[in-house]
Protein backbone atom coordinates (compact mmCIF):
# COMPACT_ATOMS: atom_id res chain seq x y z
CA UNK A 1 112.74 120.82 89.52
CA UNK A 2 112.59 121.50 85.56
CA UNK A 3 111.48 119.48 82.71
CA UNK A 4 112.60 121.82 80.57
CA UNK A 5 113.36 121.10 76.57
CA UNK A 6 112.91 122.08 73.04
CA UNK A 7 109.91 120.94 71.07
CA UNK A 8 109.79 120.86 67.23
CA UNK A 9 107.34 122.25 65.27
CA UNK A 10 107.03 122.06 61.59
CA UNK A 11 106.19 125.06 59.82
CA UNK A 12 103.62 124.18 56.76
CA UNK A 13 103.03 126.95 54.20
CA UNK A 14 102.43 127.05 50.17
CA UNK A 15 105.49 126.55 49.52
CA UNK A 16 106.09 122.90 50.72
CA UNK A 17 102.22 122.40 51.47
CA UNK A 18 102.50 119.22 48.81
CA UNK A 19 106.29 118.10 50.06
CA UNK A 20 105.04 117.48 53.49
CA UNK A 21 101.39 116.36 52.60
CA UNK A 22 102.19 113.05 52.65
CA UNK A 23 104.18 113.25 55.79
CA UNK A 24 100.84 114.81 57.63
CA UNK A 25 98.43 112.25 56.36
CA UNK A 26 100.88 109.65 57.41
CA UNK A 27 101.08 111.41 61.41
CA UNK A 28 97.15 111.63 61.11
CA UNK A 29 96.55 108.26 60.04
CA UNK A 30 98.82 106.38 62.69
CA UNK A 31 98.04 108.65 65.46
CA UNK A 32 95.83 107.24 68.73
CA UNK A 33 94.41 111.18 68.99
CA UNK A 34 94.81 114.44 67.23
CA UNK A 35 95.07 117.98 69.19
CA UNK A 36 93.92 121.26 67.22
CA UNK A 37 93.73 124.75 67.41
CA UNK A 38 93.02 128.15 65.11
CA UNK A 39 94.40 131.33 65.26
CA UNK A 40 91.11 133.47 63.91
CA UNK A 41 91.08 137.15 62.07
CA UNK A 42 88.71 137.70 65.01
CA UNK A 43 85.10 136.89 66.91
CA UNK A 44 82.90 139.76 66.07
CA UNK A 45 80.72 140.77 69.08
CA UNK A 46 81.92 139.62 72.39
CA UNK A 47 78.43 140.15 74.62
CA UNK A 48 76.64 138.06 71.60
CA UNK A 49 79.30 135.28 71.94
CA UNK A 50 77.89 135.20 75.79
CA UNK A 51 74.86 135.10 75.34
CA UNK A 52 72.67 134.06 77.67
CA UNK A 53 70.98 131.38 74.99
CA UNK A 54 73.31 128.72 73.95
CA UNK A 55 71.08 128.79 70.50
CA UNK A 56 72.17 132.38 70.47
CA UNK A 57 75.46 132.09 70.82
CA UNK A 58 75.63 129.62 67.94
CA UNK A 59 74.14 131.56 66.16
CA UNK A 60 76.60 134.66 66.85
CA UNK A 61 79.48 132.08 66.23
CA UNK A 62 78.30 130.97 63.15
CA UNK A 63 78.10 135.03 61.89
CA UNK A 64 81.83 135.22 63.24
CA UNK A 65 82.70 132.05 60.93
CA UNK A 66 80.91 133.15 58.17
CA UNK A 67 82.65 136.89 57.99
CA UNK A 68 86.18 136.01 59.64
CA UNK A 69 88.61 133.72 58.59
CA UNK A 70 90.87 131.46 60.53
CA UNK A 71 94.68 132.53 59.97
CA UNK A 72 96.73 129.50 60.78
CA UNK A 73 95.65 125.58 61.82
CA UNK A 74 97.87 123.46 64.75
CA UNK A 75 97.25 120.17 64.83
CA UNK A 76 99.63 117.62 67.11
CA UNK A 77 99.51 114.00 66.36
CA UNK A 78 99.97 111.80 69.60
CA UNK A 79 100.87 108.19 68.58
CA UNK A 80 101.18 105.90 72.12
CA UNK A 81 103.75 103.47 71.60
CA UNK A 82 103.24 99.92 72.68
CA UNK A 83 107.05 98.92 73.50
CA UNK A 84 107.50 101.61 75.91
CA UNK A 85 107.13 101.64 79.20
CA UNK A 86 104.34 104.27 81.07
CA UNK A 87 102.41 106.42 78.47
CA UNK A 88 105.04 107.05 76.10
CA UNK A 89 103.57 108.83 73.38
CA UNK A 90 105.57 110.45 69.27
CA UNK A 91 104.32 113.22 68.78
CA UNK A 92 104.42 115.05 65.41
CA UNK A 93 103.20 118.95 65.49
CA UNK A 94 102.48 120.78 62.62
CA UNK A 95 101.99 124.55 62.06
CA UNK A 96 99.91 125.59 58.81
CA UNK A 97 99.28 128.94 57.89
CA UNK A 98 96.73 129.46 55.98
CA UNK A 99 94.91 132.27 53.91
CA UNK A 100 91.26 132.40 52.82
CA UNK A 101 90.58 133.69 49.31
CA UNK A 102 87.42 135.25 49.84
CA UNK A 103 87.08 138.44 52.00
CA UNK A 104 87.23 138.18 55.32
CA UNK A 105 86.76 140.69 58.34
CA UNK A 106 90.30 141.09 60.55
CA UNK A 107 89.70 143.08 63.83
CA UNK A 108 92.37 145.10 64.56
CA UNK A 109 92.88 143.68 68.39
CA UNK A 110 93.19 140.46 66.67
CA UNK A 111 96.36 142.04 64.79
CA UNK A 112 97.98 143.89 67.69
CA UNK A 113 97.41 140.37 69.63
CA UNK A 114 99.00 138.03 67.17
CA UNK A 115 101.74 140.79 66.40
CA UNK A 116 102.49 140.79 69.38
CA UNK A 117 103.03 136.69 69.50
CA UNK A 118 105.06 136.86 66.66
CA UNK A 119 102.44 136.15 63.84
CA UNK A 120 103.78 137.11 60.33
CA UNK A 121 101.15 138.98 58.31
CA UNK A 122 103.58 139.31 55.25
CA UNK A 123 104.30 135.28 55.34
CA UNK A 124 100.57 134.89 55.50
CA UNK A 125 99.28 136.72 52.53
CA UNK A 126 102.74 135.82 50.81
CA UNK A 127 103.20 131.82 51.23
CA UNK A 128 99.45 131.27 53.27
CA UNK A 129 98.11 128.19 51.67
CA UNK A 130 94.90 129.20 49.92
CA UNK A 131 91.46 128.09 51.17
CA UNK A 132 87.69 129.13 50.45
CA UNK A 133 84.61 128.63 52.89
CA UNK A 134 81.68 126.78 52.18
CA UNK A 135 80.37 123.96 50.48
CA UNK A 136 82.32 122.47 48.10
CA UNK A 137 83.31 123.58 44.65
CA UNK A 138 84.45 121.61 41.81
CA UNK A 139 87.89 120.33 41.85
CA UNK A 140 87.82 120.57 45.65
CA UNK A 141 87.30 116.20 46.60
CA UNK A 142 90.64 116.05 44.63
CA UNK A 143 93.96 117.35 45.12
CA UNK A 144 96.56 118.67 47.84
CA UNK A 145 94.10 120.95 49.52
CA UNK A 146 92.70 122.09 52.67
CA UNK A 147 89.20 120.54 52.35
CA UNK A 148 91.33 116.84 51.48
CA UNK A 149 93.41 117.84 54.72
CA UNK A 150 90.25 117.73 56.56
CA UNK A 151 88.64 114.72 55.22
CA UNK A 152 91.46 112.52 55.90
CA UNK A 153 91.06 113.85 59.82
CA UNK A 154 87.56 112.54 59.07
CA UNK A 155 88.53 109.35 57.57
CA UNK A 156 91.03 108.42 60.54
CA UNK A 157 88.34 108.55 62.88
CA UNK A 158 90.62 109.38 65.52
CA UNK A 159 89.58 111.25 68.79
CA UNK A 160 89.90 114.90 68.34
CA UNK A 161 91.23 116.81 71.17
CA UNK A 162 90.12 120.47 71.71
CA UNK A 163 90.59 123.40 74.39
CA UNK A 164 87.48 125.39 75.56
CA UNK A 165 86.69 124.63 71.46
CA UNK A 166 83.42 125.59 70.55
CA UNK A 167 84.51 128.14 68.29
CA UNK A 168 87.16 126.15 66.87
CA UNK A 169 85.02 123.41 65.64
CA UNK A 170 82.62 125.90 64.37
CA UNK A 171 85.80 127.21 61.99
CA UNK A 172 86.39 124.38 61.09
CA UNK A 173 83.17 122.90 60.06
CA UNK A 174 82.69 126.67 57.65
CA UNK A 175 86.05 126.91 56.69
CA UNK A 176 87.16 123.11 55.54
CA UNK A 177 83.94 121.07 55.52
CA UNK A 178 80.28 122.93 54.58
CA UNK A 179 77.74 126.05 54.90
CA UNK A 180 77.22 125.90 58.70
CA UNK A 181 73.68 124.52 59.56
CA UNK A 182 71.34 127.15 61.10
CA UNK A 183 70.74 125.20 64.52
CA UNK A 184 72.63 124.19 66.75
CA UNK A 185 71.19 120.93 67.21
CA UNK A 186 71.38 120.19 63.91
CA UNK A 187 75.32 121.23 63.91
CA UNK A 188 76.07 118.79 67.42
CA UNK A 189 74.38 116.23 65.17
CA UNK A 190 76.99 116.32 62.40
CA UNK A 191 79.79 116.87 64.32
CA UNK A 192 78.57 113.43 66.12
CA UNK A 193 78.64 111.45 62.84
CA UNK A 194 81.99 113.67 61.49
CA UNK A 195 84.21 112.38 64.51
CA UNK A 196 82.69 108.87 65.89
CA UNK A 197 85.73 108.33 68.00
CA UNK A 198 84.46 111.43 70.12
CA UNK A 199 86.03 115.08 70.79
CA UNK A 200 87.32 115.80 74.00
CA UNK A 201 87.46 119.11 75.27
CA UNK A 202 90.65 119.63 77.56
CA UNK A 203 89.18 122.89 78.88
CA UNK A 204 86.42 120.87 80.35
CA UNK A 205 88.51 118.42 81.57
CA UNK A 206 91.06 120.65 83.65
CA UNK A 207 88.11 122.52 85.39
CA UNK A 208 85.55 119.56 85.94
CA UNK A 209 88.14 115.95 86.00
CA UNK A 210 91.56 117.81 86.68
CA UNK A 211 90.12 120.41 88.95
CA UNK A 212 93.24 122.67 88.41
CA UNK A 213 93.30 126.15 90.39
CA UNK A 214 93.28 127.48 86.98
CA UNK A 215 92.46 126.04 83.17
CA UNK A 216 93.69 128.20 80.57
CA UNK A 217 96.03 126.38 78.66
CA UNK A 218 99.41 127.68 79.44
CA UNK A 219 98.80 127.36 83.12
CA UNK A 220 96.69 124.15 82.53
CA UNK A 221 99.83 122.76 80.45
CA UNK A 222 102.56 123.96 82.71
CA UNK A 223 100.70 122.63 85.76
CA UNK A 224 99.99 119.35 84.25
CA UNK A 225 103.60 118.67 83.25
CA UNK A 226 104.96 119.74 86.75
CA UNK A 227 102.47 117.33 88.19
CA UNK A 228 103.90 114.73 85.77
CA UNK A 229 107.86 115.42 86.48
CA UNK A 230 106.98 115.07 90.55
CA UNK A 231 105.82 111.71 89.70
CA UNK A 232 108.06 110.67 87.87
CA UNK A 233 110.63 112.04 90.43
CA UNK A 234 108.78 110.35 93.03
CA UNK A 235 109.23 106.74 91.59
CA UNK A 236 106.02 105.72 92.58
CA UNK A 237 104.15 102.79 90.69
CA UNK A 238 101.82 104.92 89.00
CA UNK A 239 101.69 105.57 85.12
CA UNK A 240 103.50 108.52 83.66
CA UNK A 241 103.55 110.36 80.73
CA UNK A 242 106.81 110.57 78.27
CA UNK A 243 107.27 111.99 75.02
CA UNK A 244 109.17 111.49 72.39
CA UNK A 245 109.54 114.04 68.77
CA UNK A 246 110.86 112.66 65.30
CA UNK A 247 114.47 113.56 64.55
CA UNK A 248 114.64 116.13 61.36
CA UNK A 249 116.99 115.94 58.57
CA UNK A 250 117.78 116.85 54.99
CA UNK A 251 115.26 119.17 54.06
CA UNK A 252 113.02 118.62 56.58
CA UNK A 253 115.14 120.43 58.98
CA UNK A 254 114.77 124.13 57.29
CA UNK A 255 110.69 123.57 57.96
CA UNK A 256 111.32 123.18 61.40
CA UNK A 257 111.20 125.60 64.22
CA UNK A 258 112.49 124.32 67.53
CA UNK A 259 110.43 126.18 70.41
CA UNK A 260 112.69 126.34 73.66
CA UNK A 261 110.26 125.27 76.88
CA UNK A 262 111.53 126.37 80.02
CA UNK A 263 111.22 126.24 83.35
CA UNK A 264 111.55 128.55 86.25
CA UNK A 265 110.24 126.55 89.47
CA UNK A 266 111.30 127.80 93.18
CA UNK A 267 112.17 131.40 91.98
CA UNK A 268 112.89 133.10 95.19
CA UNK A 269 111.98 136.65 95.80
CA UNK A 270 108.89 138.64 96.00
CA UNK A 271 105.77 137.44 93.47
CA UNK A 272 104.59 140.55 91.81
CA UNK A 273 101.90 138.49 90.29
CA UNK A 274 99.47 140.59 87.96
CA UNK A 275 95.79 138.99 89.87
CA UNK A 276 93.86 139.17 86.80
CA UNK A 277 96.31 137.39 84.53
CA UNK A 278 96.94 134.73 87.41
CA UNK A 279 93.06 134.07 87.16
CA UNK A 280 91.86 134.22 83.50
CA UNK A 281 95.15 134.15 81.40
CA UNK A 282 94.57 137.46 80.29
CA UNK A 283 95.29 140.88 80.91
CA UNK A 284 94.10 144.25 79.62
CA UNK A 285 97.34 145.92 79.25
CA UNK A 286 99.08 142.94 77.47
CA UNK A 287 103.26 143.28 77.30
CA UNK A 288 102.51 146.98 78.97
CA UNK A 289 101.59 145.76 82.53
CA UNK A 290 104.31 146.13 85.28
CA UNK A 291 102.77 142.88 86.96
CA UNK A 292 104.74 139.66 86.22
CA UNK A 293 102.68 137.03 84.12
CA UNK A 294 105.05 134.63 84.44
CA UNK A 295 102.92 131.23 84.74
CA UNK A 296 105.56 129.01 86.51
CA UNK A 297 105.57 131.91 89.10
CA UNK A 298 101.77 132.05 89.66
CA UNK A 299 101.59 128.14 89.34
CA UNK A 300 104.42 128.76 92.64
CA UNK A 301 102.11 130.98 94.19
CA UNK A 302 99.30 129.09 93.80
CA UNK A 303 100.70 126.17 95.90
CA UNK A 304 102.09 128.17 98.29
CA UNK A 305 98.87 129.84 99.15
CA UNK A 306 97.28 126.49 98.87
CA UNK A 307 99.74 124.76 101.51
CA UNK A 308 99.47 128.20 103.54
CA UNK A 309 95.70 127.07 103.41
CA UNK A 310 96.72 123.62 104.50
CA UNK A 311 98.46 123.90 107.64
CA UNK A 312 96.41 126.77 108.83
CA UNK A 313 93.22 124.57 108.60
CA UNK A 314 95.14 121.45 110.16
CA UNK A 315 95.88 123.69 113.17
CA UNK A 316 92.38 124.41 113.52
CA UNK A 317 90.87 121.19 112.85
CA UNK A 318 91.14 118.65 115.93
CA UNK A 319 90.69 115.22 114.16
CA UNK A 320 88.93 115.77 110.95
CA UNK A 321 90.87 114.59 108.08
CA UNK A 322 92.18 117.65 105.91
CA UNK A 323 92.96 115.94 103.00
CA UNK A 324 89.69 115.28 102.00
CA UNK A 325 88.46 119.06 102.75
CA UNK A 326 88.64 121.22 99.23
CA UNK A 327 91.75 123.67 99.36
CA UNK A 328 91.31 127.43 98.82
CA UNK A 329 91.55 128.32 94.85
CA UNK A 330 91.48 124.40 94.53
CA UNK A 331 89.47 125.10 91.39
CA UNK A 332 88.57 127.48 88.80
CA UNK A 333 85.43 128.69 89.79
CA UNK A 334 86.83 129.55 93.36
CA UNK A 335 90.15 131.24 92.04
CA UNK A 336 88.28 133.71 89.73
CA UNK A 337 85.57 133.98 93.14
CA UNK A 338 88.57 135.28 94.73
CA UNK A 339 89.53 138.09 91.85
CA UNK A 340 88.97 141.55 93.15
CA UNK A 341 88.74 144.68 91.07
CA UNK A 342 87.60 144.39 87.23
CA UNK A 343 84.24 143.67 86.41
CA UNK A 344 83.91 139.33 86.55
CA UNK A 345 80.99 139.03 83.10
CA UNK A 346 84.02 141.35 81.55
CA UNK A 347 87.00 139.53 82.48
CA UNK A 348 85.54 135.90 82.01
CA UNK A 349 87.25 134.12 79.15
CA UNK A 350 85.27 133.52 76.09
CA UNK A 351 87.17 131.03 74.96
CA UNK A 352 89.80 130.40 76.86
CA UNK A 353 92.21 128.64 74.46
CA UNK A 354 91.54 130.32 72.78
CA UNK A 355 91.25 131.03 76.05
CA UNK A 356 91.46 130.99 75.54
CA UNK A 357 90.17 131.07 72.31
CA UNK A 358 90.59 132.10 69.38
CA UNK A 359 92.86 133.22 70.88
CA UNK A 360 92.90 135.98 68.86
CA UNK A 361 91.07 138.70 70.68
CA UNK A 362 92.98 139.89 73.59
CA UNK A 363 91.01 143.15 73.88
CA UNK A 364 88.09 141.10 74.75
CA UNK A 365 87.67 140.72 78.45
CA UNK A 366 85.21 138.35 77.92
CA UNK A 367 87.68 135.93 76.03
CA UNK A 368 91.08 134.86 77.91
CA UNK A 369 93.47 133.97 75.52
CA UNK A 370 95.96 131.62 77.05
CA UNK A 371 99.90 131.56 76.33
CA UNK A 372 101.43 129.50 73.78
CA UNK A 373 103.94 127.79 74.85
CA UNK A 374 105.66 124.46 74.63
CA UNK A 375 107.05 121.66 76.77
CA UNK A 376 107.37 117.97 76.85
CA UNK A 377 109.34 115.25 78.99
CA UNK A 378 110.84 112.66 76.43
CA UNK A 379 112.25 109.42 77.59
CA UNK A 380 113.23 109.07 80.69
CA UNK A 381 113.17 111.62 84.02
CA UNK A 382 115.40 114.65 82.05
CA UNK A 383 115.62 113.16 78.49
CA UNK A 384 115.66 115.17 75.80
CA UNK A 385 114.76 115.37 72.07
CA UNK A 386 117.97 115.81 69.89
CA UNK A 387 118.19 119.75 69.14
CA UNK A 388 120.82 120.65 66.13
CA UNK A 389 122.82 123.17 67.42
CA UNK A 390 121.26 126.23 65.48
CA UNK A 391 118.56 125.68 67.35
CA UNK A 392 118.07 128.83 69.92
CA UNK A 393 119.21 127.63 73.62
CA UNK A 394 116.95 130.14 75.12
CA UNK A 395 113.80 132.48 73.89
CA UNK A 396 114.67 135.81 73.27
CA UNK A 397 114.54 137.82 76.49
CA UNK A 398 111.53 139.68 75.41
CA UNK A 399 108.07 140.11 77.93
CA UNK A 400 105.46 138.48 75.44
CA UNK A 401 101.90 137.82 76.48
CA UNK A 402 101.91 134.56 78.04
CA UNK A 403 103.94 132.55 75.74
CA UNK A 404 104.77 132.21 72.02
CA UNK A 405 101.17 131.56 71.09
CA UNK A 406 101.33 129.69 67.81
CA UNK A 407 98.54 127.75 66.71
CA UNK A 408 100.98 124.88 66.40
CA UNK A 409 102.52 125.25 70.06
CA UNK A 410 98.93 125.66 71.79
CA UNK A 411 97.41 122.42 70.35
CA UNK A 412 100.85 120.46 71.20
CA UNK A 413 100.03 121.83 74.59
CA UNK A 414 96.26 120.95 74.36
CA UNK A 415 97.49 117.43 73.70
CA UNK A 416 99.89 117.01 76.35
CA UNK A 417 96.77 118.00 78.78
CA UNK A 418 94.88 115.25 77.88
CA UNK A 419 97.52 113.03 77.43
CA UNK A 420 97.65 113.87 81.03
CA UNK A 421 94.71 113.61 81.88
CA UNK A 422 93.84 110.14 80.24
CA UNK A 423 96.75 108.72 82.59
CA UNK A 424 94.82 110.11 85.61
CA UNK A 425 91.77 108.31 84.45
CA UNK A 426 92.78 105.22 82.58
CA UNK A 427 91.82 102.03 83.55
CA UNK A 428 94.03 99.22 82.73
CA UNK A 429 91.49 96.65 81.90
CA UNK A 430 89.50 99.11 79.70
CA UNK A 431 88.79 97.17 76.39
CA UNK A 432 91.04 99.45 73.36
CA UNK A 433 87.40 100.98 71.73
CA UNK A 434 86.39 102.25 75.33
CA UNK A 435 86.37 106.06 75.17
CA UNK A 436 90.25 107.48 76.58
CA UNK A 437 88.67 110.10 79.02
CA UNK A 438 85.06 108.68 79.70
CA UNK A 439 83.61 111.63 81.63
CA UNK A 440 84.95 114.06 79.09
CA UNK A 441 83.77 112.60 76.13
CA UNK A 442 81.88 114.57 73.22
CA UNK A 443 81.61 117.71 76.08
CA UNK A 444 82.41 121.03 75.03
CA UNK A 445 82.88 123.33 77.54
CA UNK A 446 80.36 126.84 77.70
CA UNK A 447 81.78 129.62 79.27
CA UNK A 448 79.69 130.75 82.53
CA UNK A 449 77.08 127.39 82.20
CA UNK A 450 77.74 124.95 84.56
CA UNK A 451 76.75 121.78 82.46
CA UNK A 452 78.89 121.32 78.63
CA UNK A 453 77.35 121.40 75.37
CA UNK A 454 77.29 117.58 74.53
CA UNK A 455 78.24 116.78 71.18
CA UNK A 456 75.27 113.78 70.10
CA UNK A 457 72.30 113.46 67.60
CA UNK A 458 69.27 114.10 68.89
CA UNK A 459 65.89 111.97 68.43
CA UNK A 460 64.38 115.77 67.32
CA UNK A 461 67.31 116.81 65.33
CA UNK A 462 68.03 116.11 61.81
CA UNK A 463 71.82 116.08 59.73
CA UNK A 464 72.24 118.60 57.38
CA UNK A 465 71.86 118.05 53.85
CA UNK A 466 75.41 118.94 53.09
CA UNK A 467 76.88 116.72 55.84
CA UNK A 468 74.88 113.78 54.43
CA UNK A 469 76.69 114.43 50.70
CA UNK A 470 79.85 114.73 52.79
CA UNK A 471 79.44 111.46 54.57
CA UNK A 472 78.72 109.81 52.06
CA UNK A 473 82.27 110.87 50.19
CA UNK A 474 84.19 110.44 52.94
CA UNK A 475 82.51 106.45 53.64
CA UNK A 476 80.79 105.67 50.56
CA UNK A 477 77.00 104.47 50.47
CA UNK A 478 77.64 102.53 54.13
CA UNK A 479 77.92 105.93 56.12
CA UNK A 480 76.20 104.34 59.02
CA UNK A 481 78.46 101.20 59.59
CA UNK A 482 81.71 102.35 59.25
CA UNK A 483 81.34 105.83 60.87
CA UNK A 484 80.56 103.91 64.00
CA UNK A 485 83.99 101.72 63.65
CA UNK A 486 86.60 103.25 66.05
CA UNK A 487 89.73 104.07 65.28
């Protein structure tokens, strides 16, 4: 079975930062949510960002935002369309590199990592469009800019989607918006009031609603969309996803780079699958380890050993029902119970999207950084988008680290995962302001806790005094009523 195709992305730099600004704005403005994700210069201390404390981990987060920078910004527009049938959803992805003009720590894993994914460090400092951290300066309410960027995200009020983001809104918030706050609490307060439609955290989602075998994002992604092909090869009556991508011309065209997404389903032969990769996503010795970390081919090994798991317990049971029994490595948490050899606190994700997180820091066991890669189903069961025909047929044949892994590509991916996994969950009577993935909403997932950080205002916690002057930019004097108007 493959659902493979090419997926646009459009590359945003200095350059033609203005020419596409309106084009962006547009995409943000009509979209029903918005995926993001960061590529960082790095995280700082990886023990600190695990801290037992979640007030202690903010607070090593916010030193990490503060002296580190983030490189280049994804975000993916998803627009449903009403005429179509299923869950037919545009999407527009756009890939901005960036480059802050105040010094920054870059950790040289960070480098090596994003090197190795095909990040260009001489693009960057040569065409990165310029931002500065902070509160605002003067000039900066005005003007093609990041900090505008960001405040018409705010002023869509559209859901933000995230994976294992934490750290990313924590970037965001110092990098685009204001000085962080100092507490936590304080800092879950303004993000409440900055994005009333809610943020949804798809890293949450795929280990507590999905209950994948595995949730960093490539593998999350890849399983999601095989899930969605078998259903739609199934003909059943239930909803299905479908996407569909703008078609490029004129001068658009040159800013676009088409990102081949393939599949490899029922490979036959023996699965050299390297264990640790298979579980977190991430592997010590990167492109250097004989192991395969091929996701289709762990996603393949995964069911296998689940339906090995199957039929062995069916011959043992007499007349209990299997199906409702849990499966072996029918989650997260009991896939990674099943890793033998490295250290677990060590090889635990920090941030899985960034797995899985900023997913910049490969060399940190404690962070899994997930693949970057790209796929979508458009149309009908093996539509696809129009490709011009210098677009690449196939990636090079070169072992990269799970994936591309552009900041553009992940948070197309992050989308398509909740895309997903509001189709599991949606009700068809829901009123249009009810929240798209109710459990999930305003949770952020925290590595190694078992309950999310949840993203509201508390009755002992106050807004910061440069969120309040932000507010009341972004609505006027009548902050309160129309922040809580949805989208």
């Amino acid at each position: 079975m493959s659902s493979s195709m090419i997926v646009p992305v459009i590359d945003v730099q200095g350059n033609n930062f203005k020419e596409l600004w309106a084009a962006m704005v547009l995409a943000i403005k009509t979209s029903s949510f918005i995926a993001i994700d960061t590529e960082l210069s790095g995280l700082g201390s990886r023990k600190a960002l695990l801290a037992e404390s979640i007030e202690d981990r903010y607070k090593a987060i916010c030193h990490a935002a503060r002296t580190r920078s983030i490189l280049s910004l994804g975000f993916a527009c998803y627009k449903e369309l009403d005429n179509k049938a299923d869950s037919t959803y545009l999407v527009q992805i756009y890939n901005l590199t960036l480059l802050c003009s105040e010094e920054y720590i870059i950790e040289p894993q960070s480098v090596k990592f994003l090197v190795q994914h095909g990040f260009d460090f001489n693009k960057q400092y040569a065409e990165g469009i310029s931002y500065h951290k902070g509160n605002d300066k003067d000039g900066d309410a005005h003007g093609v800019n990041m900090r505008s960027l960001f405040l018409e995200l705010l002023r869509a009020n559209k859901p933000l989607v995230v994976h294992n983001g934490l750290i990313d809104m924590v970037f965001l918030y110092q990098c685009f918006y204001a000085h962080l706050p100092e507490r936590l609490g304080t800092f879950t307060a303004d993000l409440s009031q900055m994005f009333p439609s809610g943020i949804y955290d798809t890293k949450y989602a795929t280990e507590y609603e999905l209950r994948l075998t595995a949730s960093y994002l490539e593998y999350a992604y890849k399983k999601c969309k095989l899930l969605n092909s078998r259903d739609i090869e199934g003909g059943g009556n239930g909803s299905r996803v479908f996407l569909e991508f703008c078609k490029y011309t004129g001068n658009m065209e040159s800013y676009i780079d088409y990102r081949p997404c393939l599949d490899n389903q029922n490979q036959d032969g023996a699965l050299n699958i390297c264990v640790q990769f298979s579980a977190y996503g991430w592997c010590p010795n990167g492109s250097q380890c004989t192991m395969s970390h091929d996701t289709d081919l762990i996603i393949q090994q995964d069911e296998k050993i689940k339906e090995d798991k199957r039929k062995k317990r069916k011959r043992k049971n007499k007349k209990k029902d299997s199906k409702g029994a849990s499966e072996s490595c029918s989650s997260p948490q009991e896939k990674r119970l099943h890793f033998e050899g490295a250290e677990l606190d060590q090889a635990v994700p920090m941030s899985e999207h960034q797995e899985e997180t900023t997913r910049a820091e490969p060399t940190d066991a404690t962070h899994v950084i997930e693949p970057g890669e790209t796929a979508s189903k458009n149309g009908n069961e093996e539509s696809q988008p129009e490709v011009p025909a210098e677009a690449p047929d196939r990636p090079k044949q070169k072992k990269v680290e799970g994936g591309t892994h552009r900041a553009g590509f992940d948070a197309f991916m992050t989308g398509y995962i909740f895309a997903y996994a509001r189709n599991q969950t949606k009700n068809t009577e829901e009123s249009s302001t009810a929240p798209l993935v109710p459990t999930c909403l305003n949770k952020l997932f925290l590595s190694g806790k078992s309950v999310p950080l949840h993203v509201v205002k508390s009755t002992f916690s106050k807004s910061s005094k440069a969120h309040v002057h932000k507010m009341d930019y972004v609505w006027g004097k009548s902050t309160a009523v129309k922040a809580k108007g949805n989208a």
